[in-house]
Protein backbone atom coordinates (compact mmCIF):
# COMPACT_ATOMS: atom_id res chain seq x y z
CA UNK A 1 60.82 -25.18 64.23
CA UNK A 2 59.97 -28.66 64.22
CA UNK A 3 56.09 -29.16 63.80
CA UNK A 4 56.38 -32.82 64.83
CA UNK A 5 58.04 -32.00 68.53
CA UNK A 6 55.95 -32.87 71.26
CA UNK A 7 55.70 -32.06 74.76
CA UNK A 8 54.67 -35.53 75.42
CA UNK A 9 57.31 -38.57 75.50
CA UNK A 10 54.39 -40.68 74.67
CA UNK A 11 53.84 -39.98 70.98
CA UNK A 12 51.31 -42.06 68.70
CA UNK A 13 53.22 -44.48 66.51
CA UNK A 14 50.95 -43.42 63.90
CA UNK A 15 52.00 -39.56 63.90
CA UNK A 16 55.67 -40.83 63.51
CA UNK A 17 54.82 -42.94 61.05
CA UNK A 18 53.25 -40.21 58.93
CA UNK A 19 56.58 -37.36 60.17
CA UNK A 20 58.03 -37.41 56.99
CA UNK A 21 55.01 -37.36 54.67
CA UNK A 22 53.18 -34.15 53.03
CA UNK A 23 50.14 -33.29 55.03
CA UNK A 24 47.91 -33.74 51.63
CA UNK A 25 48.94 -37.54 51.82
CA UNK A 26 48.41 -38.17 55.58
CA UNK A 27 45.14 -36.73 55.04
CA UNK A 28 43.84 -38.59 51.91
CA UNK A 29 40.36 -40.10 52.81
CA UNK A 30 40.46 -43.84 54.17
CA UNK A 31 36.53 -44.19 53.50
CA UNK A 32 33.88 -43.23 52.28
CA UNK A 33 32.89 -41.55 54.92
CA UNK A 34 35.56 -39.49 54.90
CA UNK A 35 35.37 -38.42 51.15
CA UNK A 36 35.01 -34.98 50.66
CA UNK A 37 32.93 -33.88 47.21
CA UNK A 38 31.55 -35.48 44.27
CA UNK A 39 27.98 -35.59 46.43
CA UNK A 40 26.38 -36.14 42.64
CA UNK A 41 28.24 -39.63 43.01
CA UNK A 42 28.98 -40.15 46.27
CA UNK A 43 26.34 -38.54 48.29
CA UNK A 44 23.44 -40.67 50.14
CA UNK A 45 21.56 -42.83 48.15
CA UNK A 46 23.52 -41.65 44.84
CA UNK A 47 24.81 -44.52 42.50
CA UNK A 48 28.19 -44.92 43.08
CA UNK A 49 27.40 -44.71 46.54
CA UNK A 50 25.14 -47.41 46.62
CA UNK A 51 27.62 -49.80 44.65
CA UNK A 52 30.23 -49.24 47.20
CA UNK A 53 28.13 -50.12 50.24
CA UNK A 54 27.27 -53.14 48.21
CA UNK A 55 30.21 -54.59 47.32
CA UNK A 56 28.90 -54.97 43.96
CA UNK A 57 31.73 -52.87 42.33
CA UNK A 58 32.14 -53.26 38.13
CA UNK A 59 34.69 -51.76 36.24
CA UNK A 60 34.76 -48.11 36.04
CA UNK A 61 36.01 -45.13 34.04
CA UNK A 62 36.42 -41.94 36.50
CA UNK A 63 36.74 -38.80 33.94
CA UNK A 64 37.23 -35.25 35.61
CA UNK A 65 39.89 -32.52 35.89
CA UNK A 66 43.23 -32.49 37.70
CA UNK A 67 42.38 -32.74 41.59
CA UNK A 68 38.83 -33.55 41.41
CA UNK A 69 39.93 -37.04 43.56
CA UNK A 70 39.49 -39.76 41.05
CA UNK A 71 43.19 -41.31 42.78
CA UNK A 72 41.57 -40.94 46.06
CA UNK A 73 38.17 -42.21 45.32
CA UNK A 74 39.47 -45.39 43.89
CA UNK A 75 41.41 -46.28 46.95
CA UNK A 76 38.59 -45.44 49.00
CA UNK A 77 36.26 -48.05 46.82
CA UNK A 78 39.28 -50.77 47.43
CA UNK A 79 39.25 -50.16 51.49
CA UNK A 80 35.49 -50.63 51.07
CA UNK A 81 35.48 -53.36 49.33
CA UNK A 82 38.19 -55.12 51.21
CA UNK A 83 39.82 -55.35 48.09
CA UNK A 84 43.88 -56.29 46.84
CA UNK A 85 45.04 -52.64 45.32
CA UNK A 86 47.19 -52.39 42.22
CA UNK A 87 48.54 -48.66 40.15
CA UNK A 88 49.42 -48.62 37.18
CA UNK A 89 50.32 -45.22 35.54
CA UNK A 90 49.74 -45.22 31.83
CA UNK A 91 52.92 -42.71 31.23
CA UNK A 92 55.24 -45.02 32.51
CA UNK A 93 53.47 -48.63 32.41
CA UNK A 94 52.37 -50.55 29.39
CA UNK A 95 51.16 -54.40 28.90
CA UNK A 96 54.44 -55.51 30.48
CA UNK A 97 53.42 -54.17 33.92
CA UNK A 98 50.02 -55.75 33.19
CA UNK A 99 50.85 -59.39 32.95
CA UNK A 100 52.42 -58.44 36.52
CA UNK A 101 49.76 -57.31 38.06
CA UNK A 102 47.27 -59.80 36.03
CA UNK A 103 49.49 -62.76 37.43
CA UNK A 104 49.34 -61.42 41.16
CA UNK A 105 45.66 -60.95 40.69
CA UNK A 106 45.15 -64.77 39.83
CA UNK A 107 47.38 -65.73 42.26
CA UNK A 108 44.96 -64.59 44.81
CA UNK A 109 42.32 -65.24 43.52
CA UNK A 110 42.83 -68.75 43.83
CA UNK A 111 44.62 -68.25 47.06
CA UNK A 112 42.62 -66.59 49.06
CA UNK A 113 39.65 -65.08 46.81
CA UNK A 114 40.04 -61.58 47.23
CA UNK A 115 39.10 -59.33 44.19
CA UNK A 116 41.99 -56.74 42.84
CA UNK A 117 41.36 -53.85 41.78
CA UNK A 118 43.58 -52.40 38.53
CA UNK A 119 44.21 -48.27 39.21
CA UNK A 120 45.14 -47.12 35.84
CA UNK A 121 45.84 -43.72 36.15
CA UNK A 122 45.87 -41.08 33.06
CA UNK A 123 44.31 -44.54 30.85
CA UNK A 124 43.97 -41.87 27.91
CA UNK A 125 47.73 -42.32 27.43
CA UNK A 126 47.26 -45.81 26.43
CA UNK A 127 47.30 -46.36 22.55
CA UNK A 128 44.19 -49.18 21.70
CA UNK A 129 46.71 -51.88 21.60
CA UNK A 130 47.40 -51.30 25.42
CA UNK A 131 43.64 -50.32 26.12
CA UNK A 132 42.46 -53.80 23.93
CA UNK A 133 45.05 -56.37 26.36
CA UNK A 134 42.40 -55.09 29.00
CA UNK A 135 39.49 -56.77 27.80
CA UNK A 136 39.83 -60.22 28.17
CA UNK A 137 41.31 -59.98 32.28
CA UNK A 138 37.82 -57.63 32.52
CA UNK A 139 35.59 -60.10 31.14
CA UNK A 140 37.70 -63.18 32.96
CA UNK A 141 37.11 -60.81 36.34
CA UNK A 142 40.06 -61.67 37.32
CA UNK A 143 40.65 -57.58 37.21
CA UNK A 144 38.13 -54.98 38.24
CA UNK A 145 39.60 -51.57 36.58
CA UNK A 146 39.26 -48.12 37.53
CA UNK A 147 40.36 -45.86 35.18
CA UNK A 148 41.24 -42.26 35.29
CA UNK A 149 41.40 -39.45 32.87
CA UNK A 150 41.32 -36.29 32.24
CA UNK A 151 40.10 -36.33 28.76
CA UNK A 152 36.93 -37.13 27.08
CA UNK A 153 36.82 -40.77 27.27
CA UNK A 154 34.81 -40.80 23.97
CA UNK A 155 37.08 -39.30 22.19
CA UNK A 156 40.46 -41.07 23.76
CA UNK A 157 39.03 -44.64 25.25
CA UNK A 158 38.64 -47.56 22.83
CA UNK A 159 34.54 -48.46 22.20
CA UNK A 160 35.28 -52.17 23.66
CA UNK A 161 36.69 -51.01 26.80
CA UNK A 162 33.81 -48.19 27.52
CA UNK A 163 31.13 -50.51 26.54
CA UNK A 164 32.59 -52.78 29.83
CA UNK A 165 33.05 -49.83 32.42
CA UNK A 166 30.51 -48.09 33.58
CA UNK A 167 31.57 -43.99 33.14
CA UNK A 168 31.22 -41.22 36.21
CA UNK A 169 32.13 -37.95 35.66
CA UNK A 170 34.07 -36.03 38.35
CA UNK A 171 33.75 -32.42 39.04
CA UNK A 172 35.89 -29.78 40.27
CA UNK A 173 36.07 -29.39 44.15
CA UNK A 174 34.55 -26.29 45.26
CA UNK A 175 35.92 -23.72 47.29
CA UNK A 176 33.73 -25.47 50.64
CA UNK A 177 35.09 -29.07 50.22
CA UNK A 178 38.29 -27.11 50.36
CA UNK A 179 37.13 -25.42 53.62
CA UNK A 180 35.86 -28.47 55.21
CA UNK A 181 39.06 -30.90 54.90
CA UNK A 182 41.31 -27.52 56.31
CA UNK A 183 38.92 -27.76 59.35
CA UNK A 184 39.08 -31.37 59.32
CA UNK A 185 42.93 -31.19 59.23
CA UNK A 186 43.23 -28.29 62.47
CA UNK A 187 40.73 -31.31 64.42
CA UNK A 188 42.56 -34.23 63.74
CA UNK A 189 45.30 -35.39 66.00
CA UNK A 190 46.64 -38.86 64.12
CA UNK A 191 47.18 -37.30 60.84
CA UNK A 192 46.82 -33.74 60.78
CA UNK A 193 48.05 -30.32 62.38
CA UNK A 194 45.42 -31.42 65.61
CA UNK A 195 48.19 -32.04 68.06
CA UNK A 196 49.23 -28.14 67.77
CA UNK A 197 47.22 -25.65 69.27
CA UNK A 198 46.67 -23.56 65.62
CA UNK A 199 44.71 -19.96 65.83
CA UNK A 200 43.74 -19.78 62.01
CA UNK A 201 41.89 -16.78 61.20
CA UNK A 202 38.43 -16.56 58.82
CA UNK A 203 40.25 -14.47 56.15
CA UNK A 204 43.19 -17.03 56.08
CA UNK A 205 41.05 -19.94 55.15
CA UNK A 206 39.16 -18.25 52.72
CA UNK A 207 42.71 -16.93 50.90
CA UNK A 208 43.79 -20.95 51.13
CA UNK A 209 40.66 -22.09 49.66
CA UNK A 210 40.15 -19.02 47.19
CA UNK A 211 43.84 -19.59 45.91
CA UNK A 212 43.53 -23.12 46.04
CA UNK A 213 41.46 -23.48 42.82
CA UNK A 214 39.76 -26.45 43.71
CA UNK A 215 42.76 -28.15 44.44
CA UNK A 216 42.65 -29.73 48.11
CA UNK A 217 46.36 -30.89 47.80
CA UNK A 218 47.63 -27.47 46.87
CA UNK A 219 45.64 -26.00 50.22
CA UNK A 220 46.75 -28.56 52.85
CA UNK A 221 50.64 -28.10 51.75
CA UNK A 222 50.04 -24.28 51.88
CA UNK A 223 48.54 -24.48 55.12
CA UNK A 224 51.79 -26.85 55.97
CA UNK A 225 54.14 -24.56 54.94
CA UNK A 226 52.42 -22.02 57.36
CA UNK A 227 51.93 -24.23 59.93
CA UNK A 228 55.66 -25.29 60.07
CA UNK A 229 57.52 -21.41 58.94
CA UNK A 230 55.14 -19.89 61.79
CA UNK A 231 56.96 -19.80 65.26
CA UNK A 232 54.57 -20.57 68.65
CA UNK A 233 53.49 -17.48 70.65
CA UNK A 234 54.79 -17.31 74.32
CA UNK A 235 51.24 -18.88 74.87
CA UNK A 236 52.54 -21.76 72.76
CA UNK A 237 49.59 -20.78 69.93
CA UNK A 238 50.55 -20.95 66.58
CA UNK A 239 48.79 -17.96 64.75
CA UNK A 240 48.08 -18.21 61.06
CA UNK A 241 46.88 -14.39 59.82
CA UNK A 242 45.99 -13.80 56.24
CA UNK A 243 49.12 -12.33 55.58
CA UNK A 244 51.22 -15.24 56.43
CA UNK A 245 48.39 -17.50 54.28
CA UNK A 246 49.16 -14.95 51.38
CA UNK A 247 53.02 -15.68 52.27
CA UNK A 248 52.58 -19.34 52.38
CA UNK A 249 50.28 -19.65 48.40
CA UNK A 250 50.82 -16.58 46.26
CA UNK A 251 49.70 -17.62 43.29
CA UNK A 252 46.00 -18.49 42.15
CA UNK A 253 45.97 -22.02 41.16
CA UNK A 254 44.14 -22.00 37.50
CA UNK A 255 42.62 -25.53 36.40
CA UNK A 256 44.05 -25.90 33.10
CA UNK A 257 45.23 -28.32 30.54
CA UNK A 258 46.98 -26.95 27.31
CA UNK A 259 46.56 -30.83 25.80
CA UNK A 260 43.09 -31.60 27.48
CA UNK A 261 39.51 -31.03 27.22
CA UNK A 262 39.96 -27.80 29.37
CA UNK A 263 41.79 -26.44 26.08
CA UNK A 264 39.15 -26.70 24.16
CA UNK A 265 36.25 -25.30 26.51
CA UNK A 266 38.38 -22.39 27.58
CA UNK A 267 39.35 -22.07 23.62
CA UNK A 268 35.57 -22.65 23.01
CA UNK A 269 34.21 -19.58 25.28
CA UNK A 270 36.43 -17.35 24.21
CA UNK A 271 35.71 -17.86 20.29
CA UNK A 272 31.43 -17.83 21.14
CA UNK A 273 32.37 -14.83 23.53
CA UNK A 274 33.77 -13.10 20.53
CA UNK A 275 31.15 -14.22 18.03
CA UNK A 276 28.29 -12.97 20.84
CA UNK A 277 29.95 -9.62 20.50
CA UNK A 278 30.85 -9.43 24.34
CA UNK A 279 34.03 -7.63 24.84
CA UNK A 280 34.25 -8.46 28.69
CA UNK A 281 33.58 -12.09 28.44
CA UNK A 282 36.30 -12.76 25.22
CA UNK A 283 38.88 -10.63 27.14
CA UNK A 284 37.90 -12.75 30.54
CA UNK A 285 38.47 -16.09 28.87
CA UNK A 286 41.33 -14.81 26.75
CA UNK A 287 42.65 -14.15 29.89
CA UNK A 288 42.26 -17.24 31.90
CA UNK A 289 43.81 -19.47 28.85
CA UNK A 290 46.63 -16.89 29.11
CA UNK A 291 46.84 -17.36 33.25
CA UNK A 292 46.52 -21.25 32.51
CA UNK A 293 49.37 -21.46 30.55
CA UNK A 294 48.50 -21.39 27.22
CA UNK A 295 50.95 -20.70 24.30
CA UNK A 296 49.61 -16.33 23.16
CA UNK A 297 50.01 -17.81 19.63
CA UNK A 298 47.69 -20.47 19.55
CA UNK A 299 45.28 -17.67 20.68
CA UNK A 300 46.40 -15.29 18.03
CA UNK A 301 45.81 -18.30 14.97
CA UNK A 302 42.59 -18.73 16.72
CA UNK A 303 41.69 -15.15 16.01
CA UNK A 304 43.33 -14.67 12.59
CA UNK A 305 40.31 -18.28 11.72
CA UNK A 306 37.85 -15.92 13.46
CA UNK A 307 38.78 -12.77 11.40
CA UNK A 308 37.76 -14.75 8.15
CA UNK A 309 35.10 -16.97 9.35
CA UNK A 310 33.09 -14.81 11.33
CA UNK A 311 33.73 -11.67 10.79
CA UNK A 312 35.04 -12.44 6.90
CA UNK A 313 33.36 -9.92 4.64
CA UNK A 314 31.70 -7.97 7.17
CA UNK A 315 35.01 -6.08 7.41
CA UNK A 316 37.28 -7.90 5.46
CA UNK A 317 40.35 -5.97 6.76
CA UNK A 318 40.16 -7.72 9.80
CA UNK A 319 42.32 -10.33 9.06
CA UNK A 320 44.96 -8.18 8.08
CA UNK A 321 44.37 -6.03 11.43
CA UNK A 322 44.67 -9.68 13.32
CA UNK A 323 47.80 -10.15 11.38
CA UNK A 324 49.55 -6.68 12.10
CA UNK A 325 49.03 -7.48 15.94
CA UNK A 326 50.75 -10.86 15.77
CA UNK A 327 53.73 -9.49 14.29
CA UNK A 328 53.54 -6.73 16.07
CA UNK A 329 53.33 -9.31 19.67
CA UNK A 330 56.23 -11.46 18.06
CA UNK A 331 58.42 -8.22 17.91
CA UNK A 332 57.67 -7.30 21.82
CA UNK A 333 56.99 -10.08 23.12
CA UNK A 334 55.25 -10.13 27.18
CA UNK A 335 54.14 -8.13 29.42
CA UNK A 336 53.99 -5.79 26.65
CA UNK A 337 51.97 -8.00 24.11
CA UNK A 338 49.01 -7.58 26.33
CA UNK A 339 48.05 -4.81 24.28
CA UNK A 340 48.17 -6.68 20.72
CA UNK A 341 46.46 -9.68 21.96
CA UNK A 342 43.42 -7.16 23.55
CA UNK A 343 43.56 -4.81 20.42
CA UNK A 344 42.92 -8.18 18.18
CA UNK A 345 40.34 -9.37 21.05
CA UNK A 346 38.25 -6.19 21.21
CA UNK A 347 38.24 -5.19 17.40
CA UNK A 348 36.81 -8.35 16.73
CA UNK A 349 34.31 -8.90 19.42
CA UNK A 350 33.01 -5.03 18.28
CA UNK A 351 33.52 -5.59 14.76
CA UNK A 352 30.30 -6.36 12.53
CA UNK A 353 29.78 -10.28 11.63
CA UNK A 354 29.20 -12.82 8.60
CA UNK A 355 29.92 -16.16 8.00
CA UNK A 356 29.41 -15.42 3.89
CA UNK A 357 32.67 -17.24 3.61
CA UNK A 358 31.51 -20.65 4.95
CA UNK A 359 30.60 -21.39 1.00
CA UNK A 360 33.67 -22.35 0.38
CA UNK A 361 32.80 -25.24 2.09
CA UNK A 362 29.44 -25.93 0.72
CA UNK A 363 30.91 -25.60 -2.87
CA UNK A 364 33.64 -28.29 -1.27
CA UNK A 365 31.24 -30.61 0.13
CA UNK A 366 28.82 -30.63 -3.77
CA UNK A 367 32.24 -30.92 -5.92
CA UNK A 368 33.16 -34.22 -3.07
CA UNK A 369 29.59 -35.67 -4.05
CA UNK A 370 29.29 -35.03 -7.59
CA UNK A 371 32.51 -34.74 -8.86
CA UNK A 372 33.82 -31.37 -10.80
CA UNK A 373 31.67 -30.23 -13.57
CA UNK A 374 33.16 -29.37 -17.51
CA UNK A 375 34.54 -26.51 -17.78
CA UNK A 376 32.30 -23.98 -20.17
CA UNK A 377 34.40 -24.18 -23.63
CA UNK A 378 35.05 -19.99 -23.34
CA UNK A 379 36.66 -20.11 -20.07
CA UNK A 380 39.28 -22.52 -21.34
CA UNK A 381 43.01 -21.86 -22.30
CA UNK A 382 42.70 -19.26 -24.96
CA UNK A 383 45.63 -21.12 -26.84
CA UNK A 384 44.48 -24.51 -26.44
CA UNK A 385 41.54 -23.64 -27.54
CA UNK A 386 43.13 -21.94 -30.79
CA UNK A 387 45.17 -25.19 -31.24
CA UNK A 388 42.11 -27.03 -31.47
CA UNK A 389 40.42 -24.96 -33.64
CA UNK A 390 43.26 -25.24 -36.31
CA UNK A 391 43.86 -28.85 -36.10
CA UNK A 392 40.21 -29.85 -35.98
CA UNK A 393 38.82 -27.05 -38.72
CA UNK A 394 36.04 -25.89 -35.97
CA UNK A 395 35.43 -22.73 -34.28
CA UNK A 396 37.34 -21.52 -31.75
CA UNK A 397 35.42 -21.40 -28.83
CA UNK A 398 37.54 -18.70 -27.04
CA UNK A 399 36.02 -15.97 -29.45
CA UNK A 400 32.25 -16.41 -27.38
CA UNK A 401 34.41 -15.45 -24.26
CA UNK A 402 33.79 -11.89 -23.32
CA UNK A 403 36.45 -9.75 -21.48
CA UNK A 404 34.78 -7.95 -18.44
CA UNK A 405 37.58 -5.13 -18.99
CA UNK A 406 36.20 -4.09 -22.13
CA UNK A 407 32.73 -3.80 -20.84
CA UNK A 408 31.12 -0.52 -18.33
CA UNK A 409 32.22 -0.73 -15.26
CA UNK A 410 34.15 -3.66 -16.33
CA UNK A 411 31.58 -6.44 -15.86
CA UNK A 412 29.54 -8.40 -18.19
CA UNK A 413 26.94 -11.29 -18.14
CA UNK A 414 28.15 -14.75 -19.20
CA UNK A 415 28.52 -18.47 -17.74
CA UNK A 416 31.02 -19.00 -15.14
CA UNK A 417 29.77 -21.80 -13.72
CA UNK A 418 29.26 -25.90 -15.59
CA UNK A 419 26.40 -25.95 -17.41
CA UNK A 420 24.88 -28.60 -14.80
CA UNK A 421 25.14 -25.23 -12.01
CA UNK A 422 24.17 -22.85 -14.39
CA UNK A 423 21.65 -21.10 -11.94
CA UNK A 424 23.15 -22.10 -8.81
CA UNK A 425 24.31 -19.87 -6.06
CA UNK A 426 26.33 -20.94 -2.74
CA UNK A 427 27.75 -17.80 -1.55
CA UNK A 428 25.22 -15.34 0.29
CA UNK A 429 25.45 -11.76 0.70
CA UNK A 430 25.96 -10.56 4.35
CA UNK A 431 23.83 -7.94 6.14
CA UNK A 432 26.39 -6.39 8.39
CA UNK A 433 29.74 -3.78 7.73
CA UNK A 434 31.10 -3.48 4.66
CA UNK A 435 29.65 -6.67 2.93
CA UNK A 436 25.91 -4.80 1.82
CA UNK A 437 27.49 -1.90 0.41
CA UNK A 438 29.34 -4.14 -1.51
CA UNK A 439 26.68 -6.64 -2.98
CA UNK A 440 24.80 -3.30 -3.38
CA UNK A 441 27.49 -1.83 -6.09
CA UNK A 442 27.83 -5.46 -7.73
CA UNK A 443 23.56 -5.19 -8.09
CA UNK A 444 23.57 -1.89 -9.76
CA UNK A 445 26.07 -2.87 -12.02
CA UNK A 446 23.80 -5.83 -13.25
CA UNK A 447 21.20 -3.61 -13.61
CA UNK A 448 22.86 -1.01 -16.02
CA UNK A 449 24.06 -4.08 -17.67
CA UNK A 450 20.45 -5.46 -18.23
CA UNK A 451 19.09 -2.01 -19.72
């Protein structure tokens, strides 16, 4: 079945123009008007919105997930603007594709004073070399950039180039701005499925939009694909049910970015979810990294931190339980190593916490300020300490130390620590599992000691 047959010799040159491309692309927004989300930026009287009916259009930095329309949005602000349009994409382009586009723009400038605007797409990807040749085409105006990316821009964008762009942050579409550009598509007769009478039934759209994730592109090429595999009725109706929507996208789409920020906010939940003690919400997030993508042993070195640093000497046999289920997921691999990764998940998120180990890093941070204190002259090398004795006719020092073993209960009193931290105590007791039980044993032993 050819979608694009019509009863009617007297096609629009537009909908042959658009035949051969994806329904997703015919559809992309021409104005404003036409955008669909972001109302935070876009909406009536919201900033962005108000730059764009001005004209008055700086540089800008558009940071957001996958799909949120940052692409979309900046040829939206070009068509408003009645401005020259130029991509770059920061995987494939560097400073050579620049000058190109930098010459063009100056070309018309002088020619006929239009203003171009400089798409860099994924900008992240740009080392600060690339990201620095910016500046001085920003400041000249001879450029007006709109960057994308889908990673913290303070963390990957140069402090020069942010300090000249003004920075929106783009949001995930929701399952409604999903809804509303499938209607939009069924109505519209230049460049969507309008020409063709389509019966599309409530439980379809909601399975394109559920499954959809947020992800407008992946809907209108689903609802394609149905549109096009479906054969007219003797009525000449095309009938989309929810079974031929479940045909047409099978698989939730799952916003997810094993390199980008979502990595570390889905990482991020799941470790607090853990710490909070909530079974259902670490085993929830464990599971969406897992349906996202992400590699079941990252997860698994993320618990084995977790076993020591916040559940440490609470039970300090979780790390060797965390252990036994990675090899134990490395020897089965999936679907099987479900189990391992949810026995590590639950144990921990039910096992008693303490951070007593963080200090290791206290102790870390003094000995980087202060330097490393002498050693106490008993705790040195027994037989240095004898050489030194002989050779310098003086006591030797390793008779004042005192061996624990040969004491009750094998402990004794005496200076560990340089004599500048002779008092001092970093590490805290916990309150939780095994770790009172054992500071209580350690106490009663000082106390026998002291009578």
């Amino acid at each position: 079945m050819d979608l694009f047959e019509k009863d009617s010799p007297n096609d629009s040159p537009l909908q042959r123009d658009y035949e051969n491309q994806p329904l997703a692309t015919r559809m992309r927004p021409q104005s404003l008007d036409e955008f669909v989300g972001q109302e935070h930026l876009v909406g009536e009287g919201k900033m962005l919105n108000r730059m764009i009916k001005s004209g008055v259009i700086g540089s800008l930095i558009f940071y957001g997930p996958p799909s949120s329309g940052k692409t979309t949005l900046a040829h939206v602000i070009s068509r408003e603007i009645d401005a020259r349009f130029e991509v770059i994409n920061a995987v494939l382009d560097g400073i050579k594709e620049l000058r190109k586009v930098v010459s063009k723009a100056e070309h018309q400038k002088k020619a006929t004073g239009k203003k171009t605007i400089l798409f860099v797409d994924e900008i992240h990807r740009w080392n600060k070399a690339q990201q620095d040749a910016l500046l001085p085409h920003l400041e000249s105006g001879v450029l007006t950039l709109v960057g994308a990316t889908t990673e913290n821009p303070f963390y990957s964008l140069v402090s020069p180039l942010l300090s000249r762009c003004q920075l929106f942050e783009l949001y995930p579409l929701t399952k409604e701005d999903v809804k509303v550009m499938i209607g939009r598509v069924l109505k519209d007769e230049e460049r969507g499925l309008g020409f063709v009478e389509i019966e599309i039934s409530d439980d379809a759209v909601e399975h394109f939009a559920d499954y959809a994730g947020g992800d407008i592109r992946n809907a209108l090429n689903a609802l394609e694909v149905a549109a096009l595999s479906t054969p007219k009725s003797k009525d000449g109706k095309v009938d989309i049910t929810l079974e031929i929507a479940r045909q047409s996208i099978q698989k939730r789409s799952v916003r997810y970015d094993r390199t980008g920020d979502e990595h570390y906010h889905y990482a991020s939940a799941f470790i607090k979810s853990m710490r909070g003690s909530d079974v259902d919400a670490a085993l929830y997030w464990m599971n969406a990294m897992l349906e996202g993508g992400e590699d079941p042993n990252f997860i698994f070195r993320r618990m084995l931190i977790f076993s020591s640093e916040d559940v440490g000497m609470a039970d300090p046999y979780a790390i060797t339980v965390i252990n036994s289920a990675h090899e134990a997921f490395i020897k089965t691999g999936m679907p099987e190593g479900f189990y391992f990764l949810a026995h590590a998940c639950i144990f921990l998120a039910i096992s008693p916490k303490g951070n007593s180990t963080k200090a290791v890093f206290e102790i870390n941070s003094e000995i980087k300020k202060k330097g490393i204190g002498e050693i106490p002259a008993h705790l040195r090398d027994k037989t240095a300490n004898k050489l030194a004795s002989m050779y310098l006719d003086s006591k030797n020092a390793s008779d004042d130390y005192k061996y624990p073993h040969s004491f009750n209960r094998h402990w004794v009193r005496q200076q560990y620590l340089p004599e500048e931290y002779k008092n001092q105590t970093w590490y805290e007791f916990g309150t939780e599992g095994r770790e009172p039980g054992l500071n209580k044993r350690l106490e009663e032993i000082k106390k026998r000691e002291e009578k």
